[in-house]
PDB file of N, CA and C in Angstrom:
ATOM      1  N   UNK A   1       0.844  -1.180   0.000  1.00  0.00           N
ATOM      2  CA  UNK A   1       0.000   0.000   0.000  1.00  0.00           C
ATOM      3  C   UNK A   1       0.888   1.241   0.000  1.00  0.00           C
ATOM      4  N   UNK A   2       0.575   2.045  -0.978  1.00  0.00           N
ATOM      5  CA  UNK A   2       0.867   3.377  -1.019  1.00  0.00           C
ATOM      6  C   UNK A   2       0.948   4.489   0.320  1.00  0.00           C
ATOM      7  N   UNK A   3       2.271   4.679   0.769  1.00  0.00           N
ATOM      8  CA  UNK A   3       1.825   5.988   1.792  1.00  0.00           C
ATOM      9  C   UNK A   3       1.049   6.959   1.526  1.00  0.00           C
ATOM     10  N   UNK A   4       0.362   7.160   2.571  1.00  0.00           N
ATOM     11  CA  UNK A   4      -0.962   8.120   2.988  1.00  0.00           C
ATOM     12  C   UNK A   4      -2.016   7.876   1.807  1.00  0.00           C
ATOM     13  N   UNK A   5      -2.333   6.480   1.149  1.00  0.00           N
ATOM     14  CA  UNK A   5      -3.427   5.994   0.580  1.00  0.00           C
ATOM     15  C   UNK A   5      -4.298   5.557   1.089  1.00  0.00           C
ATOM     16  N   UNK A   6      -4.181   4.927   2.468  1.00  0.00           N
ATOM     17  CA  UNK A   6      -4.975   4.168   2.677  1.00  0.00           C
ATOM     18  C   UNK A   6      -6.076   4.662   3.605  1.00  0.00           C
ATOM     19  N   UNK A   7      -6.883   3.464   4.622  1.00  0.00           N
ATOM     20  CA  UNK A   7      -7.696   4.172   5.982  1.00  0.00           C
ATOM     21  C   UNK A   7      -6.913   4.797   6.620  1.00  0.00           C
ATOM     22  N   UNK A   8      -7.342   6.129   7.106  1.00  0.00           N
ATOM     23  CA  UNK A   8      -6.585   6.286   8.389  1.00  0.00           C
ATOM     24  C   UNK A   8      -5.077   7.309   7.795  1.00  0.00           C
ATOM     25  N   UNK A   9      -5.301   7.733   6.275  1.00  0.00           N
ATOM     26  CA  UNK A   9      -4.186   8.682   6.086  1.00  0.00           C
ATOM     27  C   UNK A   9      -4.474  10.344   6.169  1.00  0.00           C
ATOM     28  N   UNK A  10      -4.075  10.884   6.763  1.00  0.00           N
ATOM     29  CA  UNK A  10      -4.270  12.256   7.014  1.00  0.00           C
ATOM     30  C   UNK A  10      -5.441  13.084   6.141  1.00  0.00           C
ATOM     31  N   UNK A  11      -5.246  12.100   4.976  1.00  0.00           N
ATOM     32  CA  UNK A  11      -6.361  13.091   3.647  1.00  0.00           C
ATOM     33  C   UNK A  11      -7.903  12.501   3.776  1.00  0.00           C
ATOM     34  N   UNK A  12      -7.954  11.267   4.725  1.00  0.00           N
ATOM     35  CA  UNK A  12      -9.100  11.027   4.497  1.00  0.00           C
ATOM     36  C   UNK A  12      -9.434  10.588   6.128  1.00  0.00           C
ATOM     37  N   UNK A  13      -8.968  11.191   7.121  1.00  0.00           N
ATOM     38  CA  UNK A  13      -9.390  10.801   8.353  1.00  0.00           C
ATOM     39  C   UNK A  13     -11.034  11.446   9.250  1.00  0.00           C
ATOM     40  N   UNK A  14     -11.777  10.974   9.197  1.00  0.00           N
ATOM     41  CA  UNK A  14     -13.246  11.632   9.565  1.00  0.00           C
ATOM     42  C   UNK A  14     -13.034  12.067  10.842  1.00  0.00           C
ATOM     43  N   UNK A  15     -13.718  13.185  11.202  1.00  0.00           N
ATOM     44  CA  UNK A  15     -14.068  13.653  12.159  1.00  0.00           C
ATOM     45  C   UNK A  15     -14.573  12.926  12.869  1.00  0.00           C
ATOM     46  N   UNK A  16     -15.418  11.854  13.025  1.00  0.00           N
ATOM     47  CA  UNK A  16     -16.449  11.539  14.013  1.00  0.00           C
ATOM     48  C   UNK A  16     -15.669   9.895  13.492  1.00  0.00           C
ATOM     49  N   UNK A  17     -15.580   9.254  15.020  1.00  0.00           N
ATOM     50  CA  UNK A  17     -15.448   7.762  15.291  1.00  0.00           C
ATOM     51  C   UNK A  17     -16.227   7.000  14.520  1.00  0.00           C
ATOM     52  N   UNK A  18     -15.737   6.048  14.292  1.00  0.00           N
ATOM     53  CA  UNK A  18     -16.633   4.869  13.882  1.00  0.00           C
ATOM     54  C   UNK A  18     -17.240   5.106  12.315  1.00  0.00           C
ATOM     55  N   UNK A  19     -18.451   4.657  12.026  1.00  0.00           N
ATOM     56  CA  UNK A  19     -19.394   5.057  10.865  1.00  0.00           C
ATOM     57  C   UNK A  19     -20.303   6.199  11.467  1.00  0.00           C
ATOM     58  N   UNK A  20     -20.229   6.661  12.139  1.00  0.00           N
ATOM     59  CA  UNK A  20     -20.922   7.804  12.761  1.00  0.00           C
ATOM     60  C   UNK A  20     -20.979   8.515  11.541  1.00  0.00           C
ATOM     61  N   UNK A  21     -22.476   9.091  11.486  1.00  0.00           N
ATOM     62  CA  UNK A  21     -22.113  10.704  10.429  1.00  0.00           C
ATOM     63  C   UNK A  21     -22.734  11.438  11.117  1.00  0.00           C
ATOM     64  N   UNK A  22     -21.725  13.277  11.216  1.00  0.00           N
ATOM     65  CA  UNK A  22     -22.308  13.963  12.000  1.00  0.00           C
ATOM     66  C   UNK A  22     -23.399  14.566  11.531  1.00  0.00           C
ATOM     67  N   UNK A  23     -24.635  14.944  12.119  1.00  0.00           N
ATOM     68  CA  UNK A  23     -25.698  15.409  11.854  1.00  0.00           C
ATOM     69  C   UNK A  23     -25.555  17.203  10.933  1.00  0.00           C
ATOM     70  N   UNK A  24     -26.314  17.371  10.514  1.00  0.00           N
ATOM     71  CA  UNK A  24     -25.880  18.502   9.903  1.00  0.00           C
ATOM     72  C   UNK A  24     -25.789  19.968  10.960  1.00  0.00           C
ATOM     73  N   UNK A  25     -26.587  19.655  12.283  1.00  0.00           N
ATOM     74  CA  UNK A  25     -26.587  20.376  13.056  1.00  0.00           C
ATOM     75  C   UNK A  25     -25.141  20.925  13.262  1.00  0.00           C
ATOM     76  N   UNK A  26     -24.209  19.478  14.124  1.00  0.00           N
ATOM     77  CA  UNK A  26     -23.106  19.487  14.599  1.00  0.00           C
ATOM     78  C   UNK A  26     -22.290  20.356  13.237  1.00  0.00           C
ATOM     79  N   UNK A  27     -22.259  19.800  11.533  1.00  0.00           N
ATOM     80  CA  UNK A  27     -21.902  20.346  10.945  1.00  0.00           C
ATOM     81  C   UNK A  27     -21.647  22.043  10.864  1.00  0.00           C
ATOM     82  N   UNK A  28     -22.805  22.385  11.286  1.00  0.00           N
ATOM     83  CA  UNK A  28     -23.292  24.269  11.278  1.00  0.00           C
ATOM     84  C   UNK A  28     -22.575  24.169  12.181  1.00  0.00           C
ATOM     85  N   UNK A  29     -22.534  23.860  13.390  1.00  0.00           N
ATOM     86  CA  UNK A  29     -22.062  24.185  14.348  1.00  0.00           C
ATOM     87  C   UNK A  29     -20.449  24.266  14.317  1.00  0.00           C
ATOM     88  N   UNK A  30     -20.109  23.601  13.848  1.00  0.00           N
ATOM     89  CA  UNK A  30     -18.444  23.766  13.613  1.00  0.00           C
ATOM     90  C   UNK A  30     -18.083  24.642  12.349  1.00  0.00           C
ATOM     91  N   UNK A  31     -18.991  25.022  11.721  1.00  0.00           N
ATOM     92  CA  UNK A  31     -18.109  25.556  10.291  1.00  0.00           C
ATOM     93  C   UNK A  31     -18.977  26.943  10.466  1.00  0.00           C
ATOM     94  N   UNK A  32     -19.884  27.573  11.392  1.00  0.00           N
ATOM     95  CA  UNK A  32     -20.356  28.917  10.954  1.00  0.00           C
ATOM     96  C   UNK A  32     -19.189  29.324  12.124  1.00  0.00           C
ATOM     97  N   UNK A  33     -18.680  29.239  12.654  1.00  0.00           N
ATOM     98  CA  UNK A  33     -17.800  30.550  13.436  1.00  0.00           C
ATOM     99  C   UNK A  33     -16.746  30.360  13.204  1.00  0.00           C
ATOM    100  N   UNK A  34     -16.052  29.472  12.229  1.00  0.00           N
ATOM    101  CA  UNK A  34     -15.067  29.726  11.131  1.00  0.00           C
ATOM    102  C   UNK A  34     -15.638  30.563   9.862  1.00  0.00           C
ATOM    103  N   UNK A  35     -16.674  29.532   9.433  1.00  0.00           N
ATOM    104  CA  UNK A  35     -16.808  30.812   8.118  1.00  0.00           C
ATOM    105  C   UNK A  35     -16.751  32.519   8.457  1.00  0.00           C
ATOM    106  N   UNK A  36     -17.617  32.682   9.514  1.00  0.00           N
ATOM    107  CA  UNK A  36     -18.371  33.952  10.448  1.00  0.00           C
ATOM    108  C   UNK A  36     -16.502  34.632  10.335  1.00  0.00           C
ATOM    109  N   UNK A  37     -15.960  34.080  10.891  1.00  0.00           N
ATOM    110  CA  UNK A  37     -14.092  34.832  11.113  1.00  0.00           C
ATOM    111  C   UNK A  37     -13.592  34.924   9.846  1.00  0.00           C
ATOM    112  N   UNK A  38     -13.557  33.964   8.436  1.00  0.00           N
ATOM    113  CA  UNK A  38     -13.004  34.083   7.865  1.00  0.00           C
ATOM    114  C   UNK A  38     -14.037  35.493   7.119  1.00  0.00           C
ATOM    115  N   UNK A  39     -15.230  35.471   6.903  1.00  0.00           N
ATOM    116  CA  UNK A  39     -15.975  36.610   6.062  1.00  0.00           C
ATOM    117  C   UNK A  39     -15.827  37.456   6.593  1.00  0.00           C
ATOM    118  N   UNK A  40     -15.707  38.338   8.180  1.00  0.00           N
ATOM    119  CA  UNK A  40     -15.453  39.407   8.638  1.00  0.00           C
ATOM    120  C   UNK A  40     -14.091  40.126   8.496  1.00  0.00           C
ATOM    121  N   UNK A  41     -13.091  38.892   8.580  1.00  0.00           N
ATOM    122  CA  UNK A  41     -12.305  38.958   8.275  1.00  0.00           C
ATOM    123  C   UNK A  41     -11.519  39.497   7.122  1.00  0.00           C
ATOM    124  N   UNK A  42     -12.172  38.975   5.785  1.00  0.00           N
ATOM    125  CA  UNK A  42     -11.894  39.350   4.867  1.00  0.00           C
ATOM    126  C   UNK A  42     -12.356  40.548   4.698  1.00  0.00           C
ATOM    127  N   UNK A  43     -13.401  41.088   4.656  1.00  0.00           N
ATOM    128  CA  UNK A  43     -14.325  42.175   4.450  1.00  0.00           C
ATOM    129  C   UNK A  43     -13.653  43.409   5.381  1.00  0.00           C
ATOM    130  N   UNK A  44     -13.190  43.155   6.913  1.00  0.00           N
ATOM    131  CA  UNK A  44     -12.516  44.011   7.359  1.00  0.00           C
ATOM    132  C   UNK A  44     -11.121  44.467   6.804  1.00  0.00           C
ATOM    133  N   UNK A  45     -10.433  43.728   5.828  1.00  0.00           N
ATOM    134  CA  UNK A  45      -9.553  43.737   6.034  1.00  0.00           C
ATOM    135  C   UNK A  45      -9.047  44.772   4.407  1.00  0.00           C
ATOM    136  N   UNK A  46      -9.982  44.024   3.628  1.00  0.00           N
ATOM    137  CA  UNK A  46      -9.653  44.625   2.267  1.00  0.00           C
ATOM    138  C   UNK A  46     -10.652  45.736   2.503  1.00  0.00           C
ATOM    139  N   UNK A  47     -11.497  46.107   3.027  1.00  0.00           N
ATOM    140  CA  UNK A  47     -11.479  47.489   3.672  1.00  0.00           C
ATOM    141  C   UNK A  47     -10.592  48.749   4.315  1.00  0.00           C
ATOM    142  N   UNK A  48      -9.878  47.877   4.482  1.00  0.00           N
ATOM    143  CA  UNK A  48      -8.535  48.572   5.509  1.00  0.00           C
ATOM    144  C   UNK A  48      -7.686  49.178   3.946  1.00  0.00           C
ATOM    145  N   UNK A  49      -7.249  48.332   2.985  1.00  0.00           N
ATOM    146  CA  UNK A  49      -6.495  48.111   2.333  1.00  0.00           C
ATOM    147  C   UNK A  49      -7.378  49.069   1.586  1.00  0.00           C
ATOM    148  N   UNK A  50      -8.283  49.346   1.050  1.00  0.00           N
ATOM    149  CA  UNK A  50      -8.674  50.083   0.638  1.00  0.00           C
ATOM    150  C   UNK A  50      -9.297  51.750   0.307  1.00  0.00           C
ATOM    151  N   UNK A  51      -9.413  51.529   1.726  1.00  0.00           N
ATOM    152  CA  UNK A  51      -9.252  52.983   2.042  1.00  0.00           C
ATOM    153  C   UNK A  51      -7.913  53.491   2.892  1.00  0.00           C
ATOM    154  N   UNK A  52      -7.501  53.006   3.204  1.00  0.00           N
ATOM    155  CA  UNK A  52      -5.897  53.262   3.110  1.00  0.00           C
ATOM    156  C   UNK A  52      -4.954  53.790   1.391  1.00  0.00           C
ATOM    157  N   UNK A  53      -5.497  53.158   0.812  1.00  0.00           N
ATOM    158  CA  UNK A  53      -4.929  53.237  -0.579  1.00  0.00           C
ATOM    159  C   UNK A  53      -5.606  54.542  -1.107  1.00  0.00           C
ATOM    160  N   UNK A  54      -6.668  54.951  -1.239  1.00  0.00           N
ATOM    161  CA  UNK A  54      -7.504  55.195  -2.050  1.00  0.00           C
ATOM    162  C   UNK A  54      -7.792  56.718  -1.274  1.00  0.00           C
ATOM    163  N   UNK A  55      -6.942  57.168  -0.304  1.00  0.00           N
ATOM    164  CA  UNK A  55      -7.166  58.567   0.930  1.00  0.00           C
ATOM    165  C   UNK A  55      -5.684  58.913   0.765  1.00  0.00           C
ATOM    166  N   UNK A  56      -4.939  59.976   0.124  1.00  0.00           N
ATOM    167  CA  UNK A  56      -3.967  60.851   0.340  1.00  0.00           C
ATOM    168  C   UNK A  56      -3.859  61.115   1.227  1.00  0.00           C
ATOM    169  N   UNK A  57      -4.997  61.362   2.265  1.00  0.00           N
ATOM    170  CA  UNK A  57      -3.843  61.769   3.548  1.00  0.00           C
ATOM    171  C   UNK A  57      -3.942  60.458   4.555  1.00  0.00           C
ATOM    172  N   UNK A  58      -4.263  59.485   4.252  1.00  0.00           N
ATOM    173  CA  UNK A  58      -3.226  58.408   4.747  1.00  0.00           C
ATOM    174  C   UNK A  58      -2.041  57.833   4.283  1.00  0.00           C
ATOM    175  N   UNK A  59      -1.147  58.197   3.826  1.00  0.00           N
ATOM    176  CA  UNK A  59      -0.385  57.389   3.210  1.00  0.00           C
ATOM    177  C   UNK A  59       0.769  57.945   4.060  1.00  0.00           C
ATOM    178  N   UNK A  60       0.687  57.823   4.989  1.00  0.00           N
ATOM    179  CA  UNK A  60       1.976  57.539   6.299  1.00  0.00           C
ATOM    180  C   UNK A  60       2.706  56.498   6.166  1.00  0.00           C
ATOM    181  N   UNK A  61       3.549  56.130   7.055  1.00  0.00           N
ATOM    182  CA  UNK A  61       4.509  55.273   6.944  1.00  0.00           C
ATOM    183  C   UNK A  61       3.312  54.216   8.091  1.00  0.00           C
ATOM    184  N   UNK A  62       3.235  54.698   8.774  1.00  0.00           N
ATOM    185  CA  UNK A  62       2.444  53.935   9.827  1.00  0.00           C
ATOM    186  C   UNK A  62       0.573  52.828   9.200  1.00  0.00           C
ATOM    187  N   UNK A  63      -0.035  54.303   8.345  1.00  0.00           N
ATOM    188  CA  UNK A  63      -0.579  53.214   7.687  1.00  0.00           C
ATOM    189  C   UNK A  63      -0.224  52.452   6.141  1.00  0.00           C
ATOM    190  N   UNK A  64       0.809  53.094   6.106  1.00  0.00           N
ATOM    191  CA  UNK A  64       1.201  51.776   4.862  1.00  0.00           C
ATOM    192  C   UNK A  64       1.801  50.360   5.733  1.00  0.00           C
ATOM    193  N   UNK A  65       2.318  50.492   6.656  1.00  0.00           N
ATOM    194  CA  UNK A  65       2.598  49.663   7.806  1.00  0.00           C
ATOM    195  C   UNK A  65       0.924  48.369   8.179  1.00  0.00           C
ATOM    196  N   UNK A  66      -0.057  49.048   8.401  1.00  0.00           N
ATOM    197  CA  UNK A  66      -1.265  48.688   8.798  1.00  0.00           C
ATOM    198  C   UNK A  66      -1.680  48.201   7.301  1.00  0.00           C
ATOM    199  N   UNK A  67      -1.326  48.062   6.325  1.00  0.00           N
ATOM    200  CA  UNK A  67      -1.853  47.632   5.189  1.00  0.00           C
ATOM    201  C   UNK A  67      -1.203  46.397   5.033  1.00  0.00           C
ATOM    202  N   UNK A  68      -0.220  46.488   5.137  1.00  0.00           N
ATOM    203  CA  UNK A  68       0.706  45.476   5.178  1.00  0.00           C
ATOM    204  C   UNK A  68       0.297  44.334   5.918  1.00  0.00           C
ATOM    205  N   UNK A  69       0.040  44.567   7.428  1.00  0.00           N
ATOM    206  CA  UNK A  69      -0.374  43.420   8.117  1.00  0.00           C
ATOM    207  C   UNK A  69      -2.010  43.320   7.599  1.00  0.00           C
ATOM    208  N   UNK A  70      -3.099  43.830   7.223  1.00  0.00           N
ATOM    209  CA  UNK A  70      -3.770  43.782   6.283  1.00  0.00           C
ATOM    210  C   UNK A  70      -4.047  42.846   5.666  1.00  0.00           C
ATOM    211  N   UNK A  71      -3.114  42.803   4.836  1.00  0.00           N
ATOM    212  CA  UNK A  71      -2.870  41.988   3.376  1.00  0.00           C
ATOM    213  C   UNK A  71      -2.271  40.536   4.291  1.00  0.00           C
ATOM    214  N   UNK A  72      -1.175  40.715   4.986  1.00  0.00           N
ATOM    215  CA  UNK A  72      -0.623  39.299   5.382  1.00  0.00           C
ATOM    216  C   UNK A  72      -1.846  38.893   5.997  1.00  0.00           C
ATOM    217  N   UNK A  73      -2.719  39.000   7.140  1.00  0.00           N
ATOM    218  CA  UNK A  73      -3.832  38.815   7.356  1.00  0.00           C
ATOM    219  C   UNK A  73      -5.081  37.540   6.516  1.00  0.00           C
ATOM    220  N   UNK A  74      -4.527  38.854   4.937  1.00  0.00           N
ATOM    221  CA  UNK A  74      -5.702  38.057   4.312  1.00  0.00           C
ATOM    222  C   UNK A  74      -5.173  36.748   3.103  1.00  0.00           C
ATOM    223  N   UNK A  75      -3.857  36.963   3.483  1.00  0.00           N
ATOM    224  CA  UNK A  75      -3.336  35.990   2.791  1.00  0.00           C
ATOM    225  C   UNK A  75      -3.197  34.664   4.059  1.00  0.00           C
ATOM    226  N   UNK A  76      -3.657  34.921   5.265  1.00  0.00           N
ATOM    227  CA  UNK A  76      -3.513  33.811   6.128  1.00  0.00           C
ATOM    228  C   UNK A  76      -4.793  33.176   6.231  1.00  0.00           C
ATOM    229  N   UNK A  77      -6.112  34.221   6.046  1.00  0.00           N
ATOM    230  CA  UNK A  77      -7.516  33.989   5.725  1.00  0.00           C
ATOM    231  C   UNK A  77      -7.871  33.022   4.975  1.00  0.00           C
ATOM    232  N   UNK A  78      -7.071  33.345   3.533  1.00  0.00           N
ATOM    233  CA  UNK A  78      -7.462  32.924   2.542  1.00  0.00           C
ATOM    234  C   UNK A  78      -6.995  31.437   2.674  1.00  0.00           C
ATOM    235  N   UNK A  79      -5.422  31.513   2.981  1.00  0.00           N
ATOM    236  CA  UNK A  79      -4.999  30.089   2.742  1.00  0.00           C
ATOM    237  C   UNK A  79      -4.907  28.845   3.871  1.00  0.00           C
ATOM    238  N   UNK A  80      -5.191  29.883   5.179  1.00  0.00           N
ATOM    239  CA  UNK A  80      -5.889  28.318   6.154  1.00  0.00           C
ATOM    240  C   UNK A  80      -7.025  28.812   6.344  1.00  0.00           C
ATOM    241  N   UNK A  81      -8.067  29.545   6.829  1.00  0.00           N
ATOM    242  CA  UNK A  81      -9.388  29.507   6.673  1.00  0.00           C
ATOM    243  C   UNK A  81     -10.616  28.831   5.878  1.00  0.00           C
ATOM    244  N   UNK A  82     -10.388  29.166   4.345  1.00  0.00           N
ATOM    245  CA  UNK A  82     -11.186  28.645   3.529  1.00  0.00           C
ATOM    246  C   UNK A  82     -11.213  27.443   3.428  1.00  0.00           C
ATOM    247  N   UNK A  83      -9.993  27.051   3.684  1.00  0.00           N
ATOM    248  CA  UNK A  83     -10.054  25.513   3.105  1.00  0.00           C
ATOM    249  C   UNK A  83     -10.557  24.528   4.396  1.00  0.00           C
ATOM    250  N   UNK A  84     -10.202  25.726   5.451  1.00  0.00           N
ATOM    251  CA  UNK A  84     -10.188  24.631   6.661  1.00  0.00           C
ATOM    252  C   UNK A  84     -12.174  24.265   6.758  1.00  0.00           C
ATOM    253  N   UNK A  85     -13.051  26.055   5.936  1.00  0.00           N
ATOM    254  CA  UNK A  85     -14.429  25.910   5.950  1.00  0.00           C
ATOM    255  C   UNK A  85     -14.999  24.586   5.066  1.00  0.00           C
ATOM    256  N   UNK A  86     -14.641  24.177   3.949  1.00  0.00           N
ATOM    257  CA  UNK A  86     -14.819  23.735   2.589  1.00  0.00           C
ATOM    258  C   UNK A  86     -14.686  22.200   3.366  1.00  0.00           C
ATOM    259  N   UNK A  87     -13.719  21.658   3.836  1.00  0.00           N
ATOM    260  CA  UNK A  87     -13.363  20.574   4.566  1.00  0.00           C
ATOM    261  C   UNK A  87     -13.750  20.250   5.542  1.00  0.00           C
ATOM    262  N   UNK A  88     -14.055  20.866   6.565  1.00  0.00           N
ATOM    263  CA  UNK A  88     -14.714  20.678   7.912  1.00  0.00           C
ATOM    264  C   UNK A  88     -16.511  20.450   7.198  1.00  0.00           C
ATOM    265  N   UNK A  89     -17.118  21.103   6.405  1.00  0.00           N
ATOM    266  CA  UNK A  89     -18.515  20.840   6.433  1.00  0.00           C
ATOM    267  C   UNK A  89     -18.486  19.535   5.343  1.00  0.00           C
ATOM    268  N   UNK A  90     -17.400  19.109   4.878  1.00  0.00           N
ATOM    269  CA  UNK A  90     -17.325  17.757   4.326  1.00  0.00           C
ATOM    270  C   UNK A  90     -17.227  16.554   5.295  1.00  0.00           C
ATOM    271  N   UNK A  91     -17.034  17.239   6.350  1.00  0.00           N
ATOM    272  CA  UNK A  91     -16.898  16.474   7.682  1.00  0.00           C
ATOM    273  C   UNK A  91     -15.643  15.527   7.804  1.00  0.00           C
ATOM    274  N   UNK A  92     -14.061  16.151   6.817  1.00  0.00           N
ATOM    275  CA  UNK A  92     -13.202  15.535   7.409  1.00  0.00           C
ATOM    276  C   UNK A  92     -12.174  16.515   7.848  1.00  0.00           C
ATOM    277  N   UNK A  93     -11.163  15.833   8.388  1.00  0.00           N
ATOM    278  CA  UNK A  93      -9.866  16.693   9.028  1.00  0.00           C
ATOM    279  C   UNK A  93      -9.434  17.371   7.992  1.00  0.00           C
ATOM    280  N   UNK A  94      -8.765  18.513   8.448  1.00  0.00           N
ATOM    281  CA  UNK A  94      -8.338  19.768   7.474  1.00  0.00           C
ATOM    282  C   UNK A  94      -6.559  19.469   7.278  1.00  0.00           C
ATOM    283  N   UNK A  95      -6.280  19.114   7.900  1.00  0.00           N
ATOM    284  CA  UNK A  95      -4.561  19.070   7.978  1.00  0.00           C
ATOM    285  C   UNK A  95      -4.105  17.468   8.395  1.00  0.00           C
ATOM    286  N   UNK A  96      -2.918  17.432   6.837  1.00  0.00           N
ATOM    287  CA  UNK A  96      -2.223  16.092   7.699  1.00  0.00           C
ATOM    288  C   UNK A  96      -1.290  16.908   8.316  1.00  0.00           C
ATOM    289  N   UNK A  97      -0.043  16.047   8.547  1.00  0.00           N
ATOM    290  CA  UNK A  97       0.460  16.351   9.039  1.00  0.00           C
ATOM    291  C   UNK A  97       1.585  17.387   8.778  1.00  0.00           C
ATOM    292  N   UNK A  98       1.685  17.047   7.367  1.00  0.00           N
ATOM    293  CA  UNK A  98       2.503  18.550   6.529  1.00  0.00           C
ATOM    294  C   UNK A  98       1.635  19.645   6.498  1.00  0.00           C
ATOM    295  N   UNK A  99       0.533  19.319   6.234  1.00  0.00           N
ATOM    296  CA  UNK A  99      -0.610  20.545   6.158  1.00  0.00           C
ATOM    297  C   UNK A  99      -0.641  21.184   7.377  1.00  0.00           C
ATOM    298  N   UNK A 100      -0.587  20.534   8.935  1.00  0.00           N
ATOM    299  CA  UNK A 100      -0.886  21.863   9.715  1.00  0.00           C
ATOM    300  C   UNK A 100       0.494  22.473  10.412  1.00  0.00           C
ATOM    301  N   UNK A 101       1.831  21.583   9.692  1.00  0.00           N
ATOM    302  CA  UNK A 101       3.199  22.389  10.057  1.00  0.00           C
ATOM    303  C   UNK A 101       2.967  23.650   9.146  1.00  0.00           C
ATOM    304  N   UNK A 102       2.289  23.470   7.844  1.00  0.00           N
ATOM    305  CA  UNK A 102       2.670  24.278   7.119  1.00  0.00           C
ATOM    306  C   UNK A 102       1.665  25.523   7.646  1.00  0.00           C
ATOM    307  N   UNK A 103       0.445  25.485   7.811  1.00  0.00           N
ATOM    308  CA  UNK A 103      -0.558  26.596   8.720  1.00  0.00           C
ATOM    309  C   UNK A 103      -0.197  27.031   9.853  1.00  0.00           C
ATOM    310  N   UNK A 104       0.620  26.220  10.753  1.00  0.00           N
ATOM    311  CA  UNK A 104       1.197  27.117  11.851  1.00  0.00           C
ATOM    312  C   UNK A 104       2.419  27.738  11.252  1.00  0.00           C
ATOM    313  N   UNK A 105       3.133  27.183  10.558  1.00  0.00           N
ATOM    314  CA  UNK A 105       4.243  28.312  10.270  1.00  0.00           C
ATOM    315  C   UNK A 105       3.717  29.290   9.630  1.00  0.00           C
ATOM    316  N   UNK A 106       2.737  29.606   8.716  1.00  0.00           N
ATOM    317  CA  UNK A 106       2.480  30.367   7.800  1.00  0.00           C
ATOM    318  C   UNK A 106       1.868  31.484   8.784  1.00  0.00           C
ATOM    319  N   UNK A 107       1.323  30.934   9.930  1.00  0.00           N
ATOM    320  CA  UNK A 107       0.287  31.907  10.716  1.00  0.00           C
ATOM    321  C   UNK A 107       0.987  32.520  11.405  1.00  0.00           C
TER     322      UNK A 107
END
């Protein structure tokens, strides 16, 4: 057998024991206050970036500074958030084990 093909490899490990499937309740329940962070998130953020950009008399050093973390922000949004939403309401684990070295370093 192929590494990480089989039962039980990081890409296909279920959330819930056994043949259990979680109810769609439990589903909402785990993926709206991720989605809820990642959409405020985003929306706050390229807001920031935007009127920061788009106002002459911000363009300080301090908020080009605040744009910056901004943007890194939404590049951390984008690339562990979404996927972690998309995957969790599929009802499996979001990260093997390269996947969540690579989300904590990135974060």
């Amino acid at each position: 057998m192929e590494s990480g093909s089989g039962p039980g490899s990081p890409s296909t490990v279920s959330l819930v024991p056994g043949d259990a499937v979680p109810s769609p309740e439990d589903k909402m329940a785990s993926v709206l206050p991720v989605l809820l962070v990642c959409v405020v998130g985003v929306v706050g953020n390229a807001t920031v970036v935007l009127v920061v950009l788009n106002t002459q008399d911000m363009h300080t050093p301090t908020n080009r500074y605040l744009v910056s973390l901004a943007l890194a922000d939404l590049a951390v949004l984008v690339a562990a958030g979404l996927p972690n939403v998309s995957k969790s309401s599929a009802g499996q684990w979001v990260c093997g084990h390269a996947g969540c070295l690579g989300i904590t370093y990135l974060q």
